[in-house]
Protein backbone atom coordinates (compact mmCIF):
# COMPACT_ATOMS: atom_id res chain seq x y z
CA UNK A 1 -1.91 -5.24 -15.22
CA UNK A 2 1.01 -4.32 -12.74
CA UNK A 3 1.52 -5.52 -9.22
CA UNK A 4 4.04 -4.62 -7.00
CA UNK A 5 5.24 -4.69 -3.33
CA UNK A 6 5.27 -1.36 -1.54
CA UNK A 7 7.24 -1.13 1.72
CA UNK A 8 6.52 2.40 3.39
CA UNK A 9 8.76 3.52 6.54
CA UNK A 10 8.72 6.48 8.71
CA UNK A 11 5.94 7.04 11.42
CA UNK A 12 3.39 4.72 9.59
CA UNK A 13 1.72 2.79 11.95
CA UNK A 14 -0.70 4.69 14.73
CA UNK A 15 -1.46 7.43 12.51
CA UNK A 16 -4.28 5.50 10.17
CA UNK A 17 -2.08 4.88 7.20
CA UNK A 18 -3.49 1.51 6.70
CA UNK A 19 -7.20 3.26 6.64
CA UNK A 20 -6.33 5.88 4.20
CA UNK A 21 -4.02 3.54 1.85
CA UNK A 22 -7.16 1.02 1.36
CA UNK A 23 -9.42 4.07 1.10
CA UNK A 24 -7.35 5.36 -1.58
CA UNK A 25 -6.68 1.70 -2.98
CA UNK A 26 -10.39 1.31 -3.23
CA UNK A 27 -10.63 4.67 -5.22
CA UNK A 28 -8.15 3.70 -7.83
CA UNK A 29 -10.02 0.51 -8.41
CA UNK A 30 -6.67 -1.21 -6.79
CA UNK A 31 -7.10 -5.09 -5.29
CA UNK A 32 -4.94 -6.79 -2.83
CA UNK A 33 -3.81 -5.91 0.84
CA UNK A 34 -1.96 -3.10 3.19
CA UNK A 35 -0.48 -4.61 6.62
CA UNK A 36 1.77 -3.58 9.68
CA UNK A 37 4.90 -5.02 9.94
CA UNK A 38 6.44 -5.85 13.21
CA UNK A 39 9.36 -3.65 12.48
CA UNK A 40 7.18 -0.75 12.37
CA UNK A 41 6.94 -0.25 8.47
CA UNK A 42 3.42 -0.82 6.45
CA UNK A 43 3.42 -3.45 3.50
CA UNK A 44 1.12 -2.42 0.62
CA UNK A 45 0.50 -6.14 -2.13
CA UNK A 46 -1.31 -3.54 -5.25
CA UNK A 47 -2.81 -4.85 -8.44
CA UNK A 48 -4.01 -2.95 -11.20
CA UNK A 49 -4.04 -0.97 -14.22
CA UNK A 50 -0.32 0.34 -14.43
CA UNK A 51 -1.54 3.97 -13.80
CA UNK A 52 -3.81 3.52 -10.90
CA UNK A 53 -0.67 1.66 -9.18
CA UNK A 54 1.46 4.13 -9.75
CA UNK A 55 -0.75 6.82 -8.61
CA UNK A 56 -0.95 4.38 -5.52
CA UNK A 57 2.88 4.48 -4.80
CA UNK A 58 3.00 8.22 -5.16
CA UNK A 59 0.50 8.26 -2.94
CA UNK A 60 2.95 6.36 -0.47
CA UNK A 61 5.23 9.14 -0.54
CA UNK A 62 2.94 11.53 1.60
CA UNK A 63 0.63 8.83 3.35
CA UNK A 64 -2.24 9.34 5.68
CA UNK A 65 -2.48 13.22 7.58
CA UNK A 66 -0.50 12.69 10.76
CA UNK A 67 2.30 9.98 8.91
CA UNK A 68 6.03 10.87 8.38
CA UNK A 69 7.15 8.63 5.44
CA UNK A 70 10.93 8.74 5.56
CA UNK A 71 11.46 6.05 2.62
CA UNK A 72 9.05 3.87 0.07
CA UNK A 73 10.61 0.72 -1.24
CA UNK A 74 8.54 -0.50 -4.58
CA UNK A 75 9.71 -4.04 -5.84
CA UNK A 76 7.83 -5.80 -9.06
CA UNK A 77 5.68 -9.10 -7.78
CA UNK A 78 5.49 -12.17 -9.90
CA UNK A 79 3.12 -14.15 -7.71
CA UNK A 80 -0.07 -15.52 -9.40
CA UNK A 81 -2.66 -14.69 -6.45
CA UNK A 82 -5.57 -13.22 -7.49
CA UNK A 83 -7.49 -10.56 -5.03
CA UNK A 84 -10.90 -9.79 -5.18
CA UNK A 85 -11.04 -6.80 -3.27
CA UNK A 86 -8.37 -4.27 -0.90
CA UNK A 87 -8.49 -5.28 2.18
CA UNK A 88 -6.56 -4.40 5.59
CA UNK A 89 -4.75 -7.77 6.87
CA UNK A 90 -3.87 -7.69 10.92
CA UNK A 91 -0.48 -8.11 11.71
């Protein structure tokens, strides 16, 4: 199991990155959350089997159609909260 924090920046939010990141999330069997942040970047919490998460944060690199990703941060996360299922959280 692997879960990290993925911090995507660029022209992420208006362009349905949160849509196609859970879409994708939801593909790779992925649980936990994608979010806008108020300085304009998208917040990705994945958990999962090591390669669907990783396939997850490559993913990040290109993002929805229409987004310009200039830079994906990926930190490990130690936090014991369990998800159920992907879901999009409103900023």
């Amino acid at each position: 199991m692997k879960r990290v924090l993925i911090n995507v920046n660029g022209k992420v939010q208006g362009v349905c990155f949160r849509r196609f990141a859970l879409s994708k999330a939801q593909e790779l069997g992925l649980t936990g959350y994608v979010s806008n942040i108020e300085d304009g970047s998208v917040t990705i919490l994945a958990q999962g089997a090591f390669p669907a998460v990783d396939t997850l944060i490559d993913w990040c690199h290109t993002g929805s159609p229409q987004a310009e990703v200039t830079r994906v941060l990926v930190e490990e996360d130690e936090a014991d909260e369990i998800y159920l299922d992907f879901s999009i959280v409103q900023s």
